[in-house]
N, C-alpha and C. Protein backbone atom coordinates (compact mmCIF):
# COMPACT_ATOMS: atom_id res chain seq x y z
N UNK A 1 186.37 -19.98 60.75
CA UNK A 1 185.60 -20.77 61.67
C UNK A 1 186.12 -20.48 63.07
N UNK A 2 185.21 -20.60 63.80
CA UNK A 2 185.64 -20.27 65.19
C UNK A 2 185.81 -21.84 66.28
N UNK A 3 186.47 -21.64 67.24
CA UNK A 3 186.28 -22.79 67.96
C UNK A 3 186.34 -22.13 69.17
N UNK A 4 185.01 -22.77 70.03
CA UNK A 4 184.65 -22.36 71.32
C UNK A 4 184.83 -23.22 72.66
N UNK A 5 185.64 -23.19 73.53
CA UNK A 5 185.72 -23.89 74.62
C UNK A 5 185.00 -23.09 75.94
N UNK A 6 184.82 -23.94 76.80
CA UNK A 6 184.28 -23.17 77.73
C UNK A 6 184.96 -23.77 79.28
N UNK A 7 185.35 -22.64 80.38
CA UNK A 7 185.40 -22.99 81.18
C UNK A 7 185.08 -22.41 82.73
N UNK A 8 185.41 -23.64 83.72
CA UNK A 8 184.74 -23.40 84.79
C UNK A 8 185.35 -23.74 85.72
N UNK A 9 185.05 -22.85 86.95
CA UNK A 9 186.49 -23.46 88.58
C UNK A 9 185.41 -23.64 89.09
N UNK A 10 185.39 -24.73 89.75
CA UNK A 10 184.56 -25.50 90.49
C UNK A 10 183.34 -25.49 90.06
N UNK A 11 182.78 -26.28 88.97
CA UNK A 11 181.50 -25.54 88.16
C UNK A 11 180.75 -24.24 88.01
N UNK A 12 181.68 -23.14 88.42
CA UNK A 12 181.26 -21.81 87.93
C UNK A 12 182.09 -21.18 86.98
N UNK A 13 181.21 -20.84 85.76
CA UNK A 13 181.76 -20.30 84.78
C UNK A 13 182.94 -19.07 85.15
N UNK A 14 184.41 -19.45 84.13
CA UNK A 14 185.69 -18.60 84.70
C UNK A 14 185.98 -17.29 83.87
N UNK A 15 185.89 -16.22 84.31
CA UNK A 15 186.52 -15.18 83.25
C UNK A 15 187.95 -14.56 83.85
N UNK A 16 188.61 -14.17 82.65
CA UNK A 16 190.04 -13.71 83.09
C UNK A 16 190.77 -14.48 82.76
N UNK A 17 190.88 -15.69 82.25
CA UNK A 17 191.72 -16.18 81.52
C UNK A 17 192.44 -15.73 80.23
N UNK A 18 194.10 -16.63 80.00
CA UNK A 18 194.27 -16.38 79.03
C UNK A 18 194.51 -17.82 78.62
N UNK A 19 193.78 -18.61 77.99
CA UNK A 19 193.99 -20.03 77.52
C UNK A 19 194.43 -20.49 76.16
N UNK A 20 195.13 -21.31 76.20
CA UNK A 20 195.90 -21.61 75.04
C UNK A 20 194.93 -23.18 73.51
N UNK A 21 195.46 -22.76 72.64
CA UNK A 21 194.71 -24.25 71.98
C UNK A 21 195.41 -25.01 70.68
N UNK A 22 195.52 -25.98 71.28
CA UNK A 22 196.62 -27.08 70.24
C UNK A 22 195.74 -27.73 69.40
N UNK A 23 195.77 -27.90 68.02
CA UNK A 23 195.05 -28.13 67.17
C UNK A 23 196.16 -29.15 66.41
N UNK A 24 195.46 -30.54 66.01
CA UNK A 24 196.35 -31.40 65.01
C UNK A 24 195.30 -31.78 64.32
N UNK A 25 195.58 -32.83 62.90
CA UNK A 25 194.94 -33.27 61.99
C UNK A 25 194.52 -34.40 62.34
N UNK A 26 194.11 -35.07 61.67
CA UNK A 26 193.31 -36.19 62.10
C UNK A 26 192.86 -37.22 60.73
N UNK A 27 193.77 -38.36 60.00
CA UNK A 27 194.52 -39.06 61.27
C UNK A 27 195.70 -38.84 61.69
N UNK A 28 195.99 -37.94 60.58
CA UNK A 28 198.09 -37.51 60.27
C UNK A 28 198.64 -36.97 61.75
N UNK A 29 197.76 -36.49 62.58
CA UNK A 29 199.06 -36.35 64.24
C UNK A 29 199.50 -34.75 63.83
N UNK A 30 199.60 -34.36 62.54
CA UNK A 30 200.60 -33.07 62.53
C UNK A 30 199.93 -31.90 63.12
N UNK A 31 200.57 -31.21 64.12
CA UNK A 31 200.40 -29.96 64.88
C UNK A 31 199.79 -28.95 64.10
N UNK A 32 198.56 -28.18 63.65
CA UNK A 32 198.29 -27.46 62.96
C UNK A 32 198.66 -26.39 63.38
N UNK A 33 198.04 -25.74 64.68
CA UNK A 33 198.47 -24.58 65.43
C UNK A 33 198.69 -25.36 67.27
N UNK A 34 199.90 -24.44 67.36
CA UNK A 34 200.41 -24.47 68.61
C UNK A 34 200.33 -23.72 69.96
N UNK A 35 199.73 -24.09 70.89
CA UNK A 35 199.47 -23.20 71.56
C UNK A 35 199.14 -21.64 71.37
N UNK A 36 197.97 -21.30 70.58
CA UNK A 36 197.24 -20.41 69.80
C UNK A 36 196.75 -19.85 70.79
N UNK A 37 196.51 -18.54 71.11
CA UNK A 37 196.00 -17.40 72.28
C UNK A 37 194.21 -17.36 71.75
N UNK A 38 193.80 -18.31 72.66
CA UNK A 38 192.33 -17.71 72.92
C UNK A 38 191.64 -16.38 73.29
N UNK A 39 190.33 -15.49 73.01
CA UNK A 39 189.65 -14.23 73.31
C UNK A 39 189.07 -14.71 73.69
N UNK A 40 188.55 -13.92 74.96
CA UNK A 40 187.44 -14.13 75.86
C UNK A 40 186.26 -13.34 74.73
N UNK A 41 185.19 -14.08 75.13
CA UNK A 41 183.67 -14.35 74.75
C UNK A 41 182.83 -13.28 75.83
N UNK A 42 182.84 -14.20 76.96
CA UNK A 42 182.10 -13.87 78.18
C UNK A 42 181.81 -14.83 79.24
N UNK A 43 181.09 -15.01 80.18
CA UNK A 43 180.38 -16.29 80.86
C UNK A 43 181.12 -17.32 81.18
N UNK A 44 182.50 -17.60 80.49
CA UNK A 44 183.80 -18.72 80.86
C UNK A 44 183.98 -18.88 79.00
N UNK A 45 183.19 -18.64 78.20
CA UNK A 45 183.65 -19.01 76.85
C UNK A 45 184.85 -18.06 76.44
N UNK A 46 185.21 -19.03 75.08
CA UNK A 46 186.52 -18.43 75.06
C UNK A 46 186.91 -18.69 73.43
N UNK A 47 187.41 -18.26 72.44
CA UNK A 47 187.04 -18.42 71.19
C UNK A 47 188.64 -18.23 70.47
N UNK A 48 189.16 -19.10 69.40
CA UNK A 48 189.67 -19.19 68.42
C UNK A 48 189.82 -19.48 66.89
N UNK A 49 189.72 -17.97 66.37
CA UNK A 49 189.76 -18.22 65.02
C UNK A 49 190.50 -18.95 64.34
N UNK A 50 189.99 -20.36 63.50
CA UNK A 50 190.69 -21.74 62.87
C UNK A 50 190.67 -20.94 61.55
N UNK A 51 191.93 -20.42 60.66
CA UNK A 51 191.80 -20.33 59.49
C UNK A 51 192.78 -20.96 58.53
N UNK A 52 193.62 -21.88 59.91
CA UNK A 52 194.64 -22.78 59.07
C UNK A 52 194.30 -24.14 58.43
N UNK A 53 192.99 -24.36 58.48
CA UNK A 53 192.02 -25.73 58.13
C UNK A 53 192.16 -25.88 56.49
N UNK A 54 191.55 -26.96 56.47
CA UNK A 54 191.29 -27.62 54.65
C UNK A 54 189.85 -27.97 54.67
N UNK A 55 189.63 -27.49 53.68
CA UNK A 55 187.84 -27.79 53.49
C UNK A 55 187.68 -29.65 53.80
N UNK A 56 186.62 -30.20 54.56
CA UNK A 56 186.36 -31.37 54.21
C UNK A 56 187.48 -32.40 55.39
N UNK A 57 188.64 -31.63 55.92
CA UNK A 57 189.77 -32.46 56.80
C UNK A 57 188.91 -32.30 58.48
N UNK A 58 189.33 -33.23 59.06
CA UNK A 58 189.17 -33.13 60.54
C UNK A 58 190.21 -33.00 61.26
N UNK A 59 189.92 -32.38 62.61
CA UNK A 59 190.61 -32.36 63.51
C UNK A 59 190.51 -32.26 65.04
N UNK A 60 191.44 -32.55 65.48
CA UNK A 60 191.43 -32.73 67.40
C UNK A 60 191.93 -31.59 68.23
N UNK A 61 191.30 -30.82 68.70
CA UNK A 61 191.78 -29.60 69.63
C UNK A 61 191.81 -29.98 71.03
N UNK A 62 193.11 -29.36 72.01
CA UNK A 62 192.77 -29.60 73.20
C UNK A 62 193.27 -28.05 73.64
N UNK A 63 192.07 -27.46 74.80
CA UNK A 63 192.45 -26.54 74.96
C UNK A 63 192.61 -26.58 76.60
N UNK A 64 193.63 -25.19 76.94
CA UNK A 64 193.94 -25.17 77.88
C UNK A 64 194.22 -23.99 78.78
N UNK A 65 193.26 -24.36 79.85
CA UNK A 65 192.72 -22.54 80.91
C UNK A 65 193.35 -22.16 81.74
N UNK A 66 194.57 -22.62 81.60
CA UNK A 66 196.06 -22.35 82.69
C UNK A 66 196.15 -22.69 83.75
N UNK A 67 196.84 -22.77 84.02
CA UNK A 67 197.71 -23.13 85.73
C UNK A 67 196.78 -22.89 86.98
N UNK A 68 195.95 -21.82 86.37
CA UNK A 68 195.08 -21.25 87.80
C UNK A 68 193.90 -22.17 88.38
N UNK A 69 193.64 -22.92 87.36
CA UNK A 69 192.55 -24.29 87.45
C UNK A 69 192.87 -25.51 87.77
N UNK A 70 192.36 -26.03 88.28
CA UNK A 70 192.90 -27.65 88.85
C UNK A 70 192.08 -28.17 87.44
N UNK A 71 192.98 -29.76 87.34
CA UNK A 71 193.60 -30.25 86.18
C UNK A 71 191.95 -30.53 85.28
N UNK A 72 190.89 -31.20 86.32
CA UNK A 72 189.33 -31.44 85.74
C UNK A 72 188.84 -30.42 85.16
N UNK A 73 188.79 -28.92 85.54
CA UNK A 73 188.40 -27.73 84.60
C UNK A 73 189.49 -27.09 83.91
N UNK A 74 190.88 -27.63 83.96
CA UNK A 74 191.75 -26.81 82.93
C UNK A 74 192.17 -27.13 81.18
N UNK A 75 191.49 -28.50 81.18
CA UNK A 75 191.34 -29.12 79.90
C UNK A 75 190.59 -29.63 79.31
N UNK A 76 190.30 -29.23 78.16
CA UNK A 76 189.16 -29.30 77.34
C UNK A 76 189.16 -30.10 75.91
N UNK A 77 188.72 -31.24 75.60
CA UNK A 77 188.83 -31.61 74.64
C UNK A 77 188.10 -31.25 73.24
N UNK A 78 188.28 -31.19 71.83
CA UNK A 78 186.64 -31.02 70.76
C UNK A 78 187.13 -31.59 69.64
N UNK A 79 186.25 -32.42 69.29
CA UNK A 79 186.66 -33.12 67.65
C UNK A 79 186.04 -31.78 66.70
N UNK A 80 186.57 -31.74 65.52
CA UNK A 80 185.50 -31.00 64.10
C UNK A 80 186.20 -31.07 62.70
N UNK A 81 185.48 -30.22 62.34
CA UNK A 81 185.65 -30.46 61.11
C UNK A 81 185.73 -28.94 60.33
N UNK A 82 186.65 -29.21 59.11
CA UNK A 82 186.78 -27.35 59.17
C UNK A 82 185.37 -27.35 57.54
């Protein structure tokens, strides 16, 4: 499964990033993956393959488009489900 964030500096879509994505369970808190290296997509998207999931479990990702973005476009929240 993939998980897609997208981002933007000053509402224009950003490329050239290298953004990171913290993934925990839900409700258990435990860290699935840790600061996991996102691929650029295109357009500001940005994509990570989830293959550490359990059929049927949820979880909370927050991702993050580095230092180069002020704090409103550098973090990204997504609930799902694997």
């Amino acid at each position: 499964m993939y998980i897609l964030s997208f981002f933007t500096n000053s509402g224009v879509p950003e490329t050239g990033l290298s953004p990171t994505i913290n993934i925990r369970g839900v409700p258990s808190g435990d860290l699935i993956v840790s600061a996991g290296n996102m691929s650029e997509v295109g357009d500001g998207f940005y994509c990570y393959e989830f293959t550490e999931g359990s059929p049927n479990e949820e979880y909370a990702a927050r991702t993050d488009g580095g230092a180069g973005l002020a704090d409103i476009d550098r973090y990204k929240f997504i609930g799902f489900s694997a």
